[in-house]
Protein backbone atom coordinates (compact mmCIF):
# COMPACT_ATOMS: atom_id res chain seq x y z
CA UNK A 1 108.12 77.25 85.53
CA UNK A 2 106.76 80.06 83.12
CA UNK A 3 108.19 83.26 84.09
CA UNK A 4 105.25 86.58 85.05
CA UNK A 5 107.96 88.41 82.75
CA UNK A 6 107.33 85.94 79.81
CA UNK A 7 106.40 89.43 78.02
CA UNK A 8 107.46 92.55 78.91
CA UNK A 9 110.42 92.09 81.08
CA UNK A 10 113.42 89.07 82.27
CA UNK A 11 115.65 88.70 85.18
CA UNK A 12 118.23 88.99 82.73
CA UNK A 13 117.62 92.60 82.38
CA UNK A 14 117.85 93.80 85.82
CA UNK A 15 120.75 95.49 86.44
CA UNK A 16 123.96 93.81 88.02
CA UNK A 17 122.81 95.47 91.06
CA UNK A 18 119.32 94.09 91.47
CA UNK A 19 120.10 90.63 90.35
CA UNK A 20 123.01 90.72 93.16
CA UNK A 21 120.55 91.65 95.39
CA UNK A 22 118.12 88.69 94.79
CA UNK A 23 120.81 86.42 94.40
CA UNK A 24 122.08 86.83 97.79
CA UNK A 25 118.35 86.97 99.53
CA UNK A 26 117.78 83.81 98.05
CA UNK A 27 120.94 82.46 99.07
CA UNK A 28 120.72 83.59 102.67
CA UNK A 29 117.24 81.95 103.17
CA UNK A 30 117.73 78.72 100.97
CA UNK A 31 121.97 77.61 102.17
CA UNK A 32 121.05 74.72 99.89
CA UNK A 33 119.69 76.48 96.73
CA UNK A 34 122.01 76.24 93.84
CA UNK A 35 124.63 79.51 93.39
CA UNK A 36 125.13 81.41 90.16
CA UNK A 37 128.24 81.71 88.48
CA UNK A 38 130.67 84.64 89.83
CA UNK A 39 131.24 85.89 86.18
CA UNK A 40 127.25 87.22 86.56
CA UNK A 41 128.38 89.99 88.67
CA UNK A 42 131.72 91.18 87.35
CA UNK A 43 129.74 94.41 86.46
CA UNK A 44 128.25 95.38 89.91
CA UNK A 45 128.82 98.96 90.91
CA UNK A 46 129.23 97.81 94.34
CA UNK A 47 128.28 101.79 95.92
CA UNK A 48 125.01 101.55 93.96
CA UNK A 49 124.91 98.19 95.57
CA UNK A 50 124.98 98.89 98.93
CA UNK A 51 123.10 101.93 98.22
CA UNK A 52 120.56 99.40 96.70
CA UNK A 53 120.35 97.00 99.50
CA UNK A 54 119.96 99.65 102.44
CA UNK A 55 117.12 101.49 100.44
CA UNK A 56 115.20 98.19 100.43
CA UNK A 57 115.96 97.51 103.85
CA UNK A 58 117.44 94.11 103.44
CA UNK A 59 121.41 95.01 104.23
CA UNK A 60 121.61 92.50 106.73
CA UNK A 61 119.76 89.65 104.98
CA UNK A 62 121.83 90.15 101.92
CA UNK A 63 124.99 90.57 103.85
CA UNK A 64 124.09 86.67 105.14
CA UNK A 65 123.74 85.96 101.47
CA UNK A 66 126.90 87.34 100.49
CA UNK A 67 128.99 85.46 102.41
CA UNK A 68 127.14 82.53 100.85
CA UNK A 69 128.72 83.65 97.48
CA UNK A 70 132.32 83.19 98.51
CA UNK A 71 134.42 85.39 96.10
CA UNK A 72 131.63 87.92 95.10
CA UNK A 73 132.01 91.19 97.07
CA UNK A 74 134.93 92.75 98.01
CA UNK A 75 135.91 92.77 101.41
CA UNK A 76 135.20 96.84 101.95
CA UNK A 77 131.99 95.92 101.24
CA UNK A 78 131.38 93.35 103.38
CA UNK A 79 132.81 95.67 106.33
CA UNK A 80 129.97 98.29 105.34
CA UNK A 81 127.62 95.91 105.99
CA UNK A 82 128.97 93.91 108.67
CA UNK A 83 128.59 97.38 110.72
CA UNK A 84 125.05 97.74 109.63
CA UNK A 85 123.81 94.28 110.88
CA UNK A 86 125.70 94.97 114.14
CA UNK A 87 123.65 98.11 114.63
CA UNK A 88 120.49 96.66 113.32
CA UNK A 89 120.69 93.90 115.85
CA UNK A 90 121.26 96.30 118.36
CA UNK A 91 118.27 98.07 117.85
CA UNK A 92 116.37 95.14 117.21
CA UNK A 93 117.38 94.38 121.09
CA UNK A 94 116.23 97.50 121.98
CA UNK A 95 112.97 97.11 120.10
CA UNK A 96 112.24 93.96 121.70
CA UNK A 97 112.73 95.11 125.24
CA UNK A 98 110.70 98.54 124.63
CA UNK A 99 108.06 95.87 123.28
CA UNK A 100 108.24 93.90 126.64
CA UNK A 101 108.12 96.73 128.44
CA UNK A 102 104.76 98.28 127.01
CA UNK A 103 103.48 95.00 126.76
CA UNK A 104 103.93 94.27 130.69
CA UNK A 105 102.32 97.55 131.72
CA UNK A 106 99.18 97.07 129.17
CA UNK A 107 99.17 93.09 130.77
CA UNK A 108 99.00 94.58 134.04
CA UNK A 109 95.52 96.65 133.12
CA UNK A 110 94.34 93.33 131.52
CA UNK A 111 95.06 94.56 127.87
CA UNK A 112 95.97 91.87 125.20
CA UNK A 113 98.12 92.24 122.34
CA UNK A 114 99.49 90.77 118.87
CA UNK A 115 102.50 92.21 118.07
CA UNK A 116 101.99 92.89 114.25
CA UNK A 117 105.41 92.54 111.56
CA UNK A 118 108.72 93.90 113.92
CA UNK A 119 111.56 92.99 115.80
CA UNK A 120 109.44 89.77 117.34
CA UNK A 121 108.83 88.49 114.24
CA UNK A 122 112.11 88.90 112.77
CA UNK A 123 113.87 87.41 115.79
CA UNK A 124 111.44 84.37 115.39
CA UNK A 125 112.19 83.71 111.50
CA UNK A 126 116.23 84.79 110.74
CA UNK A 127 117.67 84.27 114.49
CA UNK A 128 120.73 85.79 114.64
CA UNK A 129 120.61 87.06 110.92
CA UNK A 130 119.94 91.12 111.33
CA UNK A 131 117.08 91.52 109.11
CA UNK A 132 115.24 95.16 109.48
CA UNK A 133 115.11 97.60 110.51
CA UNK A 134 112.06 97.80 112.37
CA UNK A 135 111.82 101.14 113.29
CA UNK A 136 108.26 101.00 114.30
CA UNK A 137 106.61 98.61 116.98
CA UNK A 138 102.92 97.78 115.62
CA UNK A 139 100.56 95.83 117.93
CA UNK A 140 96.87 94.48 117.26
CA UNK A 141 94.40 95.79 120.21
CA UNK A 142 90.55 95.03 120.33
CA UNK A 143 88.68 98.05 119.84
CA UNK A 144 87.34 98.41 123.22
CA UNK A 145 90.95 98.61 124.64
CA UNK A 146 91.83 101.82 122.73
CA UNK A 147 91.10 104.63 125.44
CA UNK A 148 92.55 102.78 128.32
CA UNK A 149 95.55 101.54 125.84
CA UNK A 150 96.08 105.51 124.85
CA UNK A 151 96.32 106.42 128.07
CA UNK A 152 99.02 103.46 129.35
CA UNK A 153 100.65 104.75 125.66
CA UNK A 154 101.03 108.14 127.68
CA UNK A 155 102.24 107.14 130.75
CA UNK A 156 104.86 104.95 129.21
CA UNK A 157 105.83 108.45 127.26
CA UNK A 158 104.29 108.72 124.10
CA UNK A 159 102.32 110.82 122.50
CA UNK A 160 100.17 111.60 119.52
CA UNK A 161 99.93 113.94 117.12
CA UNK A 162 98.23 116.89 119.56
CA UNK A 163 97.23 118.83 116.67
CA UNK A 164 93.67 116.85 115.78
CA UNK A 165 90.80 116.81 118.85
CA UNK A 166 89.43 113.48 120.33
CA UNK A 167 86.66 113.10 117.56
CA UNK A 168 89.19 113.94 114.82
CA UNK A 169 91.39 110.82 116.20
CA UNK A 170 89.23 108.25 116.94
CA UNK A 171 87.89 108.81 113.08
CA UNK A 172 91.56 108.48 111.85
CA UNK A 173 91.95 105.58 113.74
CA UNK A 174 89.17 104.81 112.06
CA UNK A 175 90.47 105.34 108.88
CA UNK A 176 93.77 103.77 109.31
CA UNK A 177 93.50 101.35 111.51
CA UNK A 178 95.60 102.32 113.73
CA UNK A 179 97.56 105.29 115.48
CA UNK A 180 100.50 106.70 115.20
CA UNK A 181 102.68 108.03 119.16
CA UNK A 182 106.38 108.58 119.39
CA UNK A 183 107.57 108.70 122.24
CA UNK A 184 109.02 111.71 123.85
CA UNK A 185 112.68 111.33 123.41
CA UNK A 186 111.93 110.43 119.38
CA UNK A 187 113.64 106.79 119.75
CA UNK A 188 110.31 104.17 119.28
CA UNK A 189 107.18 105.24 117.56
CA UNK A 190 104.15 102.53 118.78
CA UNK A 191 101.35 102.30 116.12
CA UNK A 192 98.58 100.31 118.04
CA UNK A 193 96.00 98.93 115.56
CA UNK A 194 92.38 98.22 115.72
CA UNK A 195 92.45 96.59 111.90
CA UNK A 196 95.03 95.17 109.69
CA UNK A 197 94.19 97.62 106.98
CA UNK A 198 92.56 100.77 106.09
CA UNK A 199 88.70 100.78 106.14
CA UNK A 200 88.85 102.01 102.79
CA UNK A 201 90.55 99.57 100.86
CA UNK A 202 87.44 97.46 101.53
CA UNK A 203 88.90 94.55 102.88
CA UNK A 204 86.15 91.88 104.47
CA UNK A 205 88.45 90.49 107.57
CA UNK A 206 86.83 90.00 110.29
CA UNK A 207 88.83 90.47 113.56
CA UNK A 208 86.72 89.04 115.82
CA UNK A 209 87.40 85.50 114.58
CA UNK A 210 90.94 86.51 114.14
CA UNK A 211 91.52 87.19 117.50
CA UNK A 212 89.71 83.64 118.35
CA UNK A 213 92.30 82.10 116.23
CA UNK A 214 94.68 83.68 117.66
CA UNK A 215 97.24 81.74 120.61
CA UNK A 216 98.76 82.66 123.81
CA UNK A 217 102.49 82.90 123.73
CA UNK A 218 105.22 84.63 125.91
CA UNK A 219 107.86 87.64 124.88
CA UNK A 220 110.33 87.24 128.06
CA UNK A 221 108.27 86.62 130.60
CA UNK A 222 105.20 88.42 129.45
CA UNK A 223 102.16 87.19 128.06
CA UNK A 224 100.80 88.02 124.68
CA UNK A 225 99.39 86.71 121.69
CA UNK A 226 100.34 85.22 118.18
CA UNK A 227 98.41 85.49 115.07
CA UNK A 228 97.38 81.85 113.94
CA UNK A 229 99.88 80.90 111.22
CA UNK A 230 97.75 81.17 108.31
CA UNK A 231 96.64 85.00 109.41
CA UNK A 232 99.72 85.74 109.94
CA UNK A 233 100.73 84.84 106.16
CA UNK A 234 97.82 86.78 105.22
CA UNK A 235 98.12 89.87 107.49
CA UNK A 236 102.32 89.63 105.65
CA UNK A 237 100.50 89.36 102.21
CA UNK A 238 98.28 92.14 102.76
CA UNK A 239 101.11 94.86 104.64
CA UNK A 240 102.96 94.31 101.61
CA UNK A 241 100.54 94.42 98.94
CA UNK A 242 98.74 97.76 99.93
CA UNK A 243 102.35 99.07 100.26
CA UNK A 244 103.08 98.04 96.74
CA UNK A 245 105.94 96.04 97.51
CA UNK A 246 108.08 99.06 97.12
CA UNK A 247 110.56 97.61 99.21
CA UNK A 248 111.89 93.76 99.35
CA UNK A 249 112.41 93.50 103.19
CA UNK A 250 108.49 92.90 102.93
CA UNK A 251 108.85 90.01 100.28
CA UNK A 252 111.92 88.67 102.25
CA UNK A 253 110.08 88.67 105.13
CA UNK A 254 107.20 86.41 103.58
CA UNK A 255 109.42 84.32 101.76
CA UNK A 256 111.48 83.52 105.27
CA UNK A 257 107.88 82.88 107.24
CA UNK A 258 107.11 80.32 104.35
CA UNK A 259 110.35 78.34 104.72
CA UNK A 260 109.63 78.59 108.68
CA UNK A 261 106.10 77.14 108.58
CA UNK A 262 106.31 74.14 106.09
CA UNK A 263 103.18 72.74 107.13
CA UNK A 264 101.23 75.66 106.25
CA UNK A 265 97.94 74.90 104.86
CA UNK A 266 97.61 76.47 101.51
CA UNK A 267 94.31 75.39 100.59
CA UNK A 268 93.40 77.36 104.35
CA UNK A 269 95.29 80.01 103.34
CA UNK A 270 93.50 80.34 99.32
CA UNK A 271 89.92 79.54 101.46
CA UNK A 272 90.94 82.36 104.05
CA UNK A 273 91.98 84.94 101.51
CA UNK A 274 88.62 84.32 99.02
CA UNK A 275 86.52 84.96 102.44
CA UNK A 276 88.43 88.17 103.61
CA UNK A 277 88.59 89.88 99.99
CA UNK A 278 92.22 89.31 99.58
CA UNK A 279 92.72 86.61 97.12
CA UNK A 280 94.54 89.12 94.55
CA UNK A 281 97.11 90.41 97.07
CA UNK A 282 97.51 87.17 98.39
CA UNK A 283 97.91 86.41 94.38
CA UNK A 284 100.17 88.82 93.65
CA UNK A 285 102.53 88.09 96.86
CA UNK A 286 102.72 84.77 95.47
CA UNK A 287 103.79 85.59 91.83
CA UNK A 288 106.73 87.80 93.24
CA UNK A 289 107.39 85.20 95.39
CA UNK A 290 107.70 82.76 92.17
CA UNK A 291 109.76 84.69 90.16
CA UNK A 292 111.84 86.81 93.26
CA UNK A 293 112.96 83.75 95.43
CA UNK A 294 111.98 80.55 93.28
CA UNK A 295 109.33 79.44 95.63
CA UNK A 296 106.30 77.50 94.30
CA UNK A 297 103.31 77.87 97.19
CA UNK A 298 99.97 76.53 96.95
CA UNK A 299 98.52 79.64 96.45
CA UNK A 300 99.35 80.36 92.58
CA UNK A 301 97.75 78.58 90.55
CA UNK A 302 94.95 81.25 90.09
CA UNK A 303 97.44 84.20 89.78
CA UNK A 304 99.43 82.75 87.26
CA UNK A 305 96.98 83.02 84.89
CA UNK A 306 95.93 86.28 85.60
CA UNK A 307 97.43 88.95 83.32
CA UNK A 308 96.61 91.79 85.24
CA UNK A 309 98.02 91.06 88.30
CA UNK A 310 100.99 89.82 86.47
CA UNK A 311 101.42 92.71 84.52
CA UNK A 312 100.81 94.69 87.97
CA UNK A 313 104.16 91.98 89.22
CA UNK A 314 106.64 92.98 86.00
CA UNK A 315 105.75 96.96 87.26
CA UNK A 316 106.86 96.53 91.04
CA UNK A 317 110.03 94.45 89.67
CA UNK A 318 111.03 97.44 87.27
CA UNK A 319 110.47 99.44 90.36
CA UNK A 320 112.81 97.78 92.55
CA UNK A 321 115.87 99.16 91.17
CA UNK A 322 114.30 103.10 92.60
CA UNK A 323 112.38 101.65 95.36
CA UNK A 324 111.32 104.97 96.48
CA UNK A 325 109.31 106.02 93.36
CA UNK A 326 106.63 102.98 93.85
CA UNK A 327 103.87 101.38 91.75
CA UNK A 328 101.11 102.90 93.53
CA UNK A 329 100.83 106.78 92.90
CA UNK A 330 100.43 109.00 96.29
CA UNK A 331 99.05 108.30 99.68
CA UNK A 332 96.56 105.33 100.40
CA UNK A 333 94.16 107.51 101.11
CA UNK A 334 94.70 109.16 97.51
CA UNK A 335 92.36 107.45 94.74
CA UNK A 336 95.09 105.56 92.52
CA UNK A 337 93.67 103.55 89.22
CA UNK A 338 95.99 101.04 89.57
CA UNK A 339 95.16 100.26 93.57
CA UNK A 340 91.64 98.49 91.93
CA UNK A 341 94.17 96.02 90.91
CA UNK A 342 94.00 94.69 94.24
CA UNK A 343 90.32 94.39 94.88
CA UNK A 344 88.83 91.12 93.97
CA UNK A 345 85.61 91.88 92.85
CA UNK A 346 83.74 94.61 91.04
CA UNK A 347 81.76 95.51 94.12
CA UNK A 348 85.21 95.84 96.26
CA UNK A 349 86.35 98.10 93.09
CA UNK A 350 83.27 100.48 93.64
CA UNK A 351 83.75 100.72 97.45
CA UNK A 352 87.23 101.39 97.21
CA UNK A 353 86.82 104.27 95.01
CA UNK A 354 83.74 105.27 97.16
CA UNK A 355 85.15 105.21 100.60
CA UNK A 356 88.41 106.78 98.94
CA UNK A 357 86.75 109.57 97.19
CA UNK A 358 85.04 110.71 100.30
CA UNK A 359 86.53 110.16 103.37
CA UNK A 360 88.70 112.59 104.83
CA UNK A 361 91.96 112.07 106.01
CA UNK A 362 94.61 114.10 108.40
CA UNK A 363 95.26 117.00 105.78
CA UNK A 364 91.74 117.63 106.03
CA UNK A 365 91.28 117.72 109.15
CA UNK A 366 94.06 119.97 109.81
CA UNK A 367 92.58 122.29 107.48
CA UNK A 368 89.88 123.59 109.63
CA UNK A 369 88.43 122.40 113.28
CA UNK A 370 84.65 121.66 113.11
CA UNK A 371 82.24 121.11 116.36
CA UNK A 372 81.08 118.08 116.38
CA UNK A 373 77.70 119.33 116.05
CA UNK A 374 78.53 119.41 112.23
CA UNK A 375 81.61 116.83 112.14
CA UNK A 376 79.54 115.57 109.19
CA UNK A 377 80.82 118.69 106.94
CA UNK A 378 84.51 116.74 106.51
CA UNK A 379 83.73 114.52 103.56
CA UNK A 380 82.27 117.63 101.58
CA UNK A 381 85.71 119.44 102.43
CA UNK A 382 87.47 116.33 101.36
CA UNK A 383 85.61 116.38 97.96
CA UNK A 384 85.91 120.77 97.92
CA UNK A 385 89.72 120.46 98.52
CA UNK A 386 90.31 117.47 96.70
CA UNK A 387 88.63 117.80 93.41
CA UNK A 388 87.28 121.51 92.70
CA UNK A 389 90.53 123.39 94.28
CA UNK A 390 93.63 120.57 93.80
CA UNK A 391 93.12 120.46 90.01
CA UNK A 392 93.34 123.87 89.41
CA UNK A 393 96.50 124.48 91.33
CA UNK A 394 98.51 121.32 90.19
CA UNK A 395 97.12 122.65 86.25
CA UNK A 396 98.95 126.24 87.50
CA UNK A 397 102.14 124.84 88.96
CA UNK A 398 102.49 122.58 85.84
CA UNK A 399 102.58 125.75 83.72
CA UNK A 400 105.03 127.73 85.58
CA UNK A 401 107.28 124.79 85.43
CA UNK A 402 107.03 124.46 81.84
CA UNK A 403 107.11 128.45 81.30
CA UNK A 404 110.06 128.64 83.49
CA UNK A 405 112.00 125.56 81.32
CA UNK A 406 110.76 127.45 78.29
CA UNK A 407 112.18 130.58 79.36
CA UNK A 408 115.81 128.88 80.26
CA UNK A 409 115.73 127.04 76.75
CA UNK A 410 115.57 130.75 75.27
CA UNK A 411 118.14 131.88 77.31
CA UNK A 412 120.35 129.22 77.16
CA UNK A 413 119.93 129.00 73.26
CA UNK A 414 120.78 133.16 73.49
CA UNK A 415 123.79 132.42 74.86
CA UNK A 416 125.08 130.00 72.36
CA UNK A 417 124.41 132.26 70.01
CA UNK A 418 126.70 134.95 70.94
């Protein structure tokens, strides 16, 4: 198989860390998949391990994989995570009962739901294996439902953000896709959605069909629904792309729903993606999923030979070893160069920097509280703020930094001196 880091970057030169990290992902989704040698990882700080695995979320997966590699980690370190699966599972119960229990009282008002990512999910594809966390509980809700879901939401004791008025949150939801409650006592946050992504990355899915395709099923005794198999790979594809794959509990999770559904149709899931505008992230989940767990899926011929997506694939691998700086620069909402990466046409290009560019977002809204009469004014705030005033100050702050380190070079040098 040619390597995506044919060029610029090999496994090889990951640190001990990182390669550790794979290794035992791999190994605790594929028992059968041949094990590398222990002399690989002689050199493995073993803190900046754990710190490593925890930061990406996979502790629990990788603690699975571990004890795949018989002779690898010490046994401290197995402890340290040993206690961290045991609480992730424990939350994960939790999850999955607070789950239940909002989706029996939205049942009961004749509200349907997909749970979206989670603690279902995870329960369905590792079992017992404590994969996570999942400290948020996302659900899929047909946009009629969203007053009469809010209001359930609230009785079950969450709440929003009470900051923005009614107008100001349905065009957020808008926005996003979803909203955002915690509820009171700061232990579950619910983020119901209306759409699987931001309206202004573009994307062409069309929810209507997708909640045709989508089947009844039961979460203890409660009935919901289930995303048909090959929109749930997709809606996986997509979380992770737009999130840049900072973090591999996403890829782990997509790699462990591929070895769960076999039979998935990949020429559906290629046909699916070209229709919905998501044939590069689609593309780009399945070059990391290549080179990251050895998995060859239907979907890559196209990607492979497409340089910029896998240059775009060597940058999110050299990020995985500080997950938290990413490959995409700010907020979603933020216009980032690199994001076009992700659009498949020139057209989707254009309306991503379009939408981007002028629709406002919760800082600007919080910024000032307009009637509705003139609700129209927020995209020439968004431009205002964003573009005439933001410039400016960042140009200011970056020249008191550099006077201030210019200053303490002068000092410091004053000192050596005498």
């Amino acid at each position: 198989m040619e390597s995506i880091f044919a060029d610029a970057l090999s496994e090889e030169l990951l640190s001990p860390e990182l390669r550790l990290l794979l290794s035992a992902l791999r190994a605790a989704l594929d028992p059968g998949s041949p094990l590398p040698p222990t002399s690989c990882f002689q050199k493995v700080r073993w803190i900046a391990f754990l710190q490593l695995a925890l930061e990406h979320h996979a502790g629990g997966v990788a603690l699975t994989g571990l004890k795949r590699l018989p002779g690898v980690a010490p046994p401290a370190v197995i402890i340290q995570l040993d206690n961290h699966a045991k609480y992730i599972l424990r939350h994960r119960a939790a999850g999955l009962e607070e789950l239940r229990r909002i989706g029996l009282a939205l049942a009961q008002r004749g509200i349907e739901i997909i749970p979206l990512k989670g603690p279902l999910l995870r329960r369905r594809l590792y079992g017992d294996v404590a994969a996570g966390p999942s400290r948020d509980l996302d659900f899929l809700i047909r946009p009629r439902d969203i007053s009469p879901t809010l209001r359930i939401l609230a009785d079950c004791g969450y709440r929003a953000d009470l900051g923005f008025s009614p107008r100001q949150r349905l065009a957020l939801m808008q926005l996003r896709g979803q909203d955002v409650l915690k509820r009171d006592d700061g232990r579950f946050t619910v983020e119901p959605h209306v759409a699987l992504a931001p309206s202004n990355l573009g994307l062409k899915i069309d929810h209507v069909d997708l909640w045709q395709r989508s089947r009844p099923c039961v979460l203890d005794g409660v009935s919901i629904r289930q995303l048909e198999t090959a929109d749930e790979f997709l809606m996986l594809a997509v979380h992770g792309s737009k999130e840049g794959w900072s973090r591999l509990k996403w890829l782990t999770d997509l790699a462990a729903f591929a070895k769960h559904e076999p039979q998935l149709d990949w020429a559906l899931v290629s046909r699916r993606a070209e229709q919905q505008g998501v044939r590069r992230m689609v593309g780009l989940a399945a070059l990391l999923l290549a080179q990251s767990f050895h998995m060859q899926i239907g979907a890559l011929a196209l990607p492979r030979r497409d340089r910029s997506l896998r240059a775009l694939a060597r940058r999110i691998v050299a990020i995985w070893e500080r997950p938290e700086s990413g490959v995409f620069a700010g907020s979603i909402f933020h216009l980032c160069w690199r994001r076009r990466l992700l659009c498949d046409r020139s057209a989707a290009r254009i309306s991503y920097f379009f939408k981007t560019a002028v629709t406002p977002s919760d800082e600007h809204y919080g910024l000032i509280r307009l009637p509705d009469s003139i609700f129209w004014a927020y995209p020439l705030i968004k431009v205002v703020v964003d573009y005439l005033l933001r410039p400016p100050c960042h140009i200011l702050k970056w020249l008191a930094r550099a006077v201030g380190v210019s200053r303490d070079a002068r000092v410091l040098t004053g000192r050596k001196l005498r």
